[in-house]
Protein backbone atom coordinates (compact mmCIF):
# COMPACT_ATOMS: atom_id res chain seq x y z
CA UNK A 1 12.04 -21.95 1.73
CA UNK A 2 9.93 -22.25 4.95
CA UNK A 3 8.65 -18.86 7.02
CA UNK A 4 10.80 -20.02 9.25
CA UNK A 5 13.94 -20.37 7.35
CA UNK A 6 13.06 -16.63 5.99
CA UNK A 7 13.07 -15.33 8.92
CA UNK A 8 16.19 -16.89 10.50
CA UNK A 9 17.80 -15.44 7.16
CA UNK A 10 16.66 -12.02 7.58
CA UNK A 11 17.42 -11.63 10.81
CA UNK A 12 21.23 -13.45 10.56
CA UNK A 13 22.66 -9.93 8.48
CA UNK A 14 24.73 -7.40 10.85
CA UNK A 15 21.84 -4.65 12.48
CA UNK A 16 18.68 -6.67 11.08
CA UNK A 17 15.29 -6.52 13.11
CA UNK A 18 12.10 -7.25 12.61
CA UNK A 19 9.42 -4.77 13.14
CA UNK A 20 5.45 -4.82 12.79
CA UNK A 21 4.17 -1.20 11.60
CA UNK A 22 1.54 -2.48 9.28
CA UNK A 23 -0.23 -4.96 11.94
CA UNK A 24 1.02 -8.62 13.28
CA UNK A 25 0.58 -9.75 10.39
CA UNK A 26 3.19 -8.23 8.54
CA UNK A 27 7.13 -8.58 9.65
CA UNK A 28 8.45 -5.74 8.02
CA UNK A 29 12.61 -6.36 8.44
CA UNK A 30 15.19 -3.42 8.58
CA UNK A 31 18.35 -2.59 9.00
CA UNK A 32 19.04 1.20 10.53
CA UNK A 33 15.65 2.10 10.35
CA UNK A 34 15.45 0.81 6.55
CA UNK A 35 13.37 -1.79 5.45
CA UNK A 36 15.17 -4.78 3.07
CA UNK A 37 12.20 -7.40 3.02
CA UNK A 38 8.43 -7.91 4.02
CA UNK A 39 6.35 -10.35 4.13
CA UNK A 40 3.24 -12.15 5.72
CA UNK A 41 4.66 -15.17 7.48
CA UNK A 42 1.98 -17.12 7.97
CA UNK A 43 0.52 -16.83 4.38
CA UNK A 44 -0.09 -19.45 2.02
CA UNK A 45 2.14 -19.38 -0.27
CA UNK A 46 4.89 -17.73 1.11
CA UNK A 47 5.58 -14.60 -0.30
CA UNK A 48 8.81 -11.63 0.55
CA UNK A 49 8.98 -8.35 -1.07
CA UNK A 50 12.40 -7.77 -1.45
CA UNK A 51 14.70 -4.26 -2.51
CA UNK A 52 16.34 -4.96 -6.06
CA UNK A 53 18.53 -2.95 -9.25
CA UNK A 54 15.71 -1.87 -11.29
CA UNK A 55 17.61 -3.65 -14.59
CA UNK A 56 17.75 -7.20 -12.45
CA UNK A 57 14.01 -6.66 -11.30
CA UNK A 58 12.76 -6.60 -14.91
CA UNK A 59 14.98 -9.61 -15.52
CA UNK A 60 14.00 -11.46 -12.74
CA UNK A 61 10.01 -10.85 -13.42
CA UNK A 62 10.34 -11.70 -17.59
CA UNK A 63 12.48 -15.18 -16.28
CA UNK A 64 10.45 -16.41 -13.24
CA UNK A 65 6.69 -16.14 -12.79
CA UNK A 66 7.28 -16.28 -8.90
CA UNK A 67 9.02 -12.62 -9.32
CA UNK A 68 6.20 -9.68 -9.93
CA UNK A 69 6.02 -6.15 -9.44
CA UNK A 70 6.65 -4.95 -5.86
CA UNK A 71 2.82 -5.26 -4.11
CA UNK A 72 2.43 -1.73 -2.65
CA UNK A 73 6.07 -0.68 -3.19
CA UNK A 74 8.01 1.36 -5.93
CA UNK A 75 7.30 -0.95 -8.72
CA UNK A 76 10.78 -0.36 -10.16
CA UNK A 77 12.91 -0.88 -7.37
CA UNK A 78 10.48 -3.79 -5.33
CA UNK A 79 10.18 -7.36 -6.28
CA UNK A 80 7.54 -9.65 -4.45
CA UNK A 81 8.61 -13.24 -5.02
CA UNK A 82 6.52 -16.17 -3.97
CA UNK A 83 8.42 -18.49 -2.21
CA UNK A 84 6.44 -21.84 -3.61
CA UNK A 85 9.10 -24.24 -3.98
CA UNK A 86 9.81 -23.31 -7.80
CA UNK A 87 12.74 -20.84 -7.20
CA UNK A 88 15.83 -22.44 -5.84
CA UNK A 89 16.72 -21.70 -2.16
CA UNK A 90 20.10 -20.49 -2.94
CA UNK A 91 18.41 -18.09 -5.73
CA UNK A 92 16.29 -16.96 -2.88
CA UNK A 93 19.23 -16.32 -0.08
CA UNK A 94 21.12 -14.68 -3.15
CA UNK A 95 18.28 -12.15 -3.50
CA UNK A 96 17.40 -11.45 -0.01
CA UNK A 97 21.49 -10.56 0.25
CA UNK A 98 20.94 -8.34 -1.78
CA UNK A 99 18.42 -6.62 -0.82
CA UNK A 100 20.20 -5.77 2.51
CA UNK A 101 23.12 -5.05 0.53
CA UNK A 102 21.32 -2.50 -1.42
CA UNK A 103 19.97 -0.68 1.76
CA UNK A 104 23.18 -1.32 3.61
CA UNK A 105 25.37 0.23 0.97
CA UNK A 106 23.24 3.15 0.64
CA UNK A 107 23.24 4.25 4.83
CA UNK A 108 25.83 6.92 5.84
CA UNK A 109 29.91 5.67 5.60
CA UNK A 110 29.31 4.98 9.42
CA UNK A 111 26.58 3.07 9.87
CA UNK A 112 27.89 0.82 7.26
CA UNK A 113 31.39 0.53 9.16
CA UNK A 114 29.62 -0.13 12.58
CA UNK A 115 27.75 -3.05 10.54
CA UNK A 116 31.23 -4.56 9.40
CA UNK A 117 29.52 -4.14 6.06
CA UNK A 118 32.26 -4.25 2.77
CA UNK A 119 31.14 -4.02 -0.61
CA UNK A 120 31.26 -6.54 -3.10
């Protein structure tokens, strides 16, 4: 997955953005305010941080050495996978979904109806 296909991904979910708190380096994207994925761009490799179940984290890390330990996030809930060609693109797109889905599906009954957001 290219930096640019990453970022056309992130931004195609209902109420994403892309915001740079941590310098232009760093496209932090959100949705409400919340943040679902980082990651440098322009970096070689290619790496995301991405929101995850803390069971699937550990499962994803101990069955693909692109998936570590959130960099500078809650280690539990925070994957950072580099994006190097070895993980599928479809594995990729499955976990940036849910990563929104995670944040999405934790926002006020709302916010998640103005999004058009269903569970499951």
């Amino acid at each position: 997955m290219t930096a640019r296909a990453l970022r056309k991904l992130c931004l195609g979910y209902p109420g994403a953005a892309e915001e740079r708190p941590f310098g232009p380096e760093t496209s932090v994207f959100k949705v409400e305010g919340k943040i679902f994925a980082i990651s440098q761009l322009e970096r070689t490799p290619l790496e995301v941080s991405l929101k995850c179940e803390p069971e699937l984290a550990e499962q994803l890390r101990a069955s693909h050495a692109q998936v570590r330990p959130g960099y500078h996030l809650n280690k539990r809930h925070w994957n950072t996978v580099t994006l190097d060609g070895e993980l599928a693109d479809a594995m990729v797109r499955d976990m940036v979904e849910d990563s929104y889905d995670l944040v999405v599906a934790a926002l006020p009954r709302r916010a998640r109806e103005a999004l058009g957001w269903r569970p499951g």
